[in-house]
Protein backbone atom coordinates (compact mmCIF):
# COMPACT_ATOMS: atom_id res chain seq x y z
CA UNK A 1 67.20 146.36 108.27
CA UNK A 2 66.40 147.29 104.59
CA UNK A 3 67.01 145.83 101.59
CA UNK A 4 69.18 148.63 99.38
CA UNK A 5 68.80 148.97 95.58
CA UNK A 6 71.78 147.75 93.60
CA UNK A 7 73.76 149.84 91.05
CA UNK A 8 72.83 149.13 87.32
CA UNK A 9 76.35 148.71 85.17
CA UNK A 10 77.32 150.84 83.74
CA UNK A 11 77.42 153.42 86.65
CA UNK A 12 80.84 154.70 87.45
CA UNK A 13 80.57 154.03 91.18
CA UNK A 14 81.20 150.21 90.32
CA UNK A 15 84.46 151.10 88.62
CA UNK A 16 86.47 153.07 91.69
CA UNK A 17 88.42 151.52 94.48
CA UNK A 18 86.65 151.64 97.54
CA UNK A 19 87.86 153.23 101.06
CA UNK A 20 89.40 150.96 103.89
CA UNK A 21 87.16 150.90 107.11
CA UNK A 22 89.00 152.66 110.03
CA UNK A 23 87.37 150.90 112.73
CA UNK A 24 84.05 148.85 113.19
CA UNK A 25 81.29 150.95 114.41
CA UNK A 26 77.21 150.75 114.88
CA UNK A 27 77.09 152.41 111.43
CA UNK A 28 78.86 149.33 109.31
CA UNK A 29 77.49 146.75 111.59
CA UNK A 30 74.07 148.50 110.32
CA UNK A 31 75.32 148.18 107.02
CA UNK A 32 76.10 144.78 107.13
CA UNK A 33 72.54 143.79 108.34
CA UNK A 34 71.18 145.76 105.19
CA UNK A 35 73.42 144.25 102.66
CA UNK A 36 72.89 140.32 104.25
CA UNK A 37 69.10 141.38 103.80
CA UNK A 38 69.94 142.50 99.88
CA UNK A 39 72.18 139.82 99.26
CA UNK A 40 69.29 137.27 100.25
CA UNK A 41 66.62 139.22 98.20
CA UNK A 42 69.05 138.65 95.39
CA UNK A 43 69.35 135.90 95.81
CA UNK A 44 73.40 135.57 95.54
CA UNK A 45 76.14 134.43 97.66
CA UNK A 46 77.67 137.79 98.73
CA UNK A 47 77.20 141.41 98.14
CA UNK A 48 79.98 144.54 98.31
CA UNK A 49 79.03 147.57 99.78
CA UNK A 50 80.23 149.69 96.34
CA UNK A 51 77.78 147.30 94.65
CA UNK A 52 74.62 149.07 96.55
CA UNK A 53 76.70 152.47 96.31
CA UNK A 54 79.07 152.25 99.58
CA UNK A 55 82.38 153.14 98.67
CA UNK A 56 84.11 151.42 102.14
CA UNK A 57 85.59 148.18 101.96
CA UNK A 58 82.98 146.03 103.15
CA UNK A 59 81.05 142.66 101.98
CA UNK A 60 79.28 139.84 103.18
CA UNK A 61 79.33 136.22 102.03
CA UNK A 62 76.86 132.90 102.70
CA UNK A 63 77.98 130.27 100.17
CA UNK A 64 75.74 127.94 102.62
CA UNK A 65 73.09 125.80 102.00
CA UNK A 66 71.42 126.50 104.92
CA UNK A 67 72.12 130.27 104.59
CA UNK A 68 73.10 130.43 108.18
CA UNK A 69 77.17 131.15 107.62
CA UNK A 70 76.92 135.22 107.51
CA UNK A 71 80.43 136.24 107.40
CA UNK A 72 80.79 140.24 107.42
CA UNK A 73 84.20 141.43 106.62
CA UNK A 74 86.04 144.40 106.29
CA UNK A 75 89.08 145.45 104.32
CA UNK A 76 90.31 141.96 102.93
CA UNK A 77 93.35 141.14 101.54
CA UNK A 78 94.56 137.83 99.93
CA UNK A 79 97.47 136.19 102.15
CA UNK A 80 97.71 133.07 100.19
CA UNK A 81 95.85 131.73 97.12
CA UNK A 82 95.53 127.65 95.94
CA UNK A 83 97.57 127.09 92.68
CA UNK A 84 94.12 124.90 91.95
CA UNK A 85 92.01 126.92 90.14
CA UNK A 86 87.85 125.97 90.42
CA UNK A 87 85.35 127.17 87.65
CA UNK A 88 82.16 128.47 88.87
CA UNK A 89 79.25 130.26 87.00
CA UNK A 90 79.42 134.21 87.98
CA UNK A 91 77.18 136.68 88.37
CA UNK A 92 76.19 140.13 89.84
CA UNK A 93 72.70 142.09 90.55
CA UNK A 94 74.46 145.26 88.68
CA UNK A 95 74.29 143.39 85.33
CA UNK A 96 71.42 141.29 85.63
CA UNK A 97 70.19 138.51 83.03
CA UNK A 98 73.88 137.38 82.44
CA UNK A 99 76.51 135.38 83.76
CA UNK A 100 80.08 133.96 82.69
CA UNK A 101 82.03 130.83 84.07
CA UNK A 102 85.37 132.25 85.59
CA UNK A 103 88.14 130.50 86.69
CA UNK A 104 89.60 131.35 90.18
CA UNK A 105 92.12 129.62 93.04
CA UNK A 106 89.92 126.96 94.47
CA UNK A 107 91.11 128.19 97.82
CA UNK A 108 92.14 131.28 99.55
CA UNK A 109 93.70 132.80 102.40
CA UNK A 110 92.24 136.06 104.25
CA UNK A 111 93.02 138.33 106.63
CA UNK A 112 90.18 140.97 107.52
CA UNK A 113 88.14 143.05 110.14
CA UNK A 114 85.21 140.88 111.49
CA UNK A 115 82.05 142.25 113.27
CA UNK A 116 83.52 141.93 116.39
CA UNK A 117 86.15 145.04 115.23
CA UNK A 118 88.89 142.21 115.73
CA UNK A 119 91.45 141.22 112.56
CA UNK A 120 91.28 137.50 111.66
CA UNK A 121 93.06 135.13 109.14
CA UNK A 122 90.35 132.71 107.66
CA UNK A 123 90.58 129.83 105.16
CA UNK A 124 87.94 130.38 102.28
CA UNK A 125 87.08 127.03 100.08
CA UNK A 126 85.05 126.41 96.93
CA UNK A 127 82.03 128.57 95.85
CA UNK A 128 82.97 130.63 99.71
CA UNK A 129 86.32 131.44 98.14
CA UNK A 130 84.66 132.12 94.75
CA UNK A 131 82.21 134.76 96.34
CA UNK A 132 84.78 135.91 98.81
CA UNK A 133 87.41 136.76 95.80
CA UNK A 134 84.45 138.05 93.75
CA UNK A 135 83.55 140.76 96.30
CA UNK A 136 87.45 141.77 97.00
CA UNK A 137 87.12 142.10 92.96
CA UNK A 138 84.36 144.64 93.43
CA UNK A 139 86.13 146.26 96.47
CA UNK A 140 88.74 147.03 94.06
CA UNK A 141 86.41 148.54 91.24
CA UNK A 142 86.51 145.59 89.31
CA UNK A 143 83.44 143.19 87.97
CA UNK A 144 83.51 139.39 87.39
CA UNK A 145 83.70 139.86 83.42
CA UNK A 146 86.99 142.14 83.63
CA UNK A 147 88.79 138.00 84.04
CA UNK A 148 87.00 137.04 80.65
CA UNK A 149 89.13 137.57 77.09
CA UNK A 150 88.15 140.64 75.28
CA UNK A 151 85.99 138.66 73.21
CA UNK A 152 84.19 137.12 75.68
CA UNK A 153 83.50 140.03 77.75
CA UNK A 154 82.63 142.03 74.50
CA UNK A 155 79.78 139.10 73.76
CA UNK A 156 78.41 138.98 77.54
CA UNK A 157 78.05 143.15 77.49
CA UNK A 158 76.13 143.05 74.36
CA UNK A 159 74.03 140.44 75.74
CA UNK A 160 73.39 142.07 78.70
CA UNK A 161 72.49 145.42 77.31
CA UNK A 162 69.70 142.79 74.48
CA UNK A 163 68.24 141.82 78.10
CA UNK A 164 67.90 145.22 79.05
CA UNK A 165 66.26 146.63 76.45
């Protein structure tokens, strides 16, 4: 297991779709292992594989204190989504020193490839659903900040590029 280097925004990998996993094989349960061991060097919550430069449809997510909830999934997709929205601070290792407070469903419903190779329907809650919608974001070549107003988005990329210079 190795911990993999995370893309720095504003590298174009971030910004394209990624590709759906055709089946579950020794190669993305390898994967998995090395982005669980990035995603706790972070530390964060969850990690996509496009963020670390893996264009597949992959992510993991532990949104538990005990950090013993490792949920690996592959190609999600959003069945149902709470019409209760939950604020939570955001972040991602791609644009470090910054974060916003984005508003997403509170609760989700997802259907996805677990490790096992097996699709399953799972009820996401809270900051799981946060992180869980966050990574589909990235799947999708999308960051955290593309849900703030122009504005605000505008503000958070100037101060991100202050913290990295």
């Amino acid at each position: 297991m190795t911990v993999r280097t995370c893309l720095r925004w504003p590298d174009l990998r971030l910004r394209k779709p990624a590709a759906e996993v055709p089946e579950i094989t020794d190669e993305i349960r390898a994967l998995w292992d090395d982005m669980i061991d990035t995603m706790d060097a972070m530390p964060g919550v969850g990690l996509a594989a496009p963020q670390i430069g893996v264009l597949l449809r992959v992510a993991v997510v532990d949104a538990s204190d005990t950090r013993d909830r490792r949920i690996r999934i592959a190609n999600p997709v959003v069945l149902n989504a709470s019409a209760v929205m939950n604020h939570h601070e955001e972040a991602s290792p791609n644009l470090p020193g910054v974060s916003a407070r984005i508003t997403r469903p509170r609760g989700v419903s997802v259907r996805f490839i677990d490790e096992t190779g097996v699709y399953v329907r799972r009820d996401f809650v809270g900051l799981e659903a946060t992180s869980v919608q966050h990574q589909i974001d990235h799947l999708q070549g999308k960051m955290y900040f593309d849900r703030l107003s122009k504005m605000k988005r505008d503000m958070l990329l100037r101060k991100a590029r202050k913290a990295r210079a």
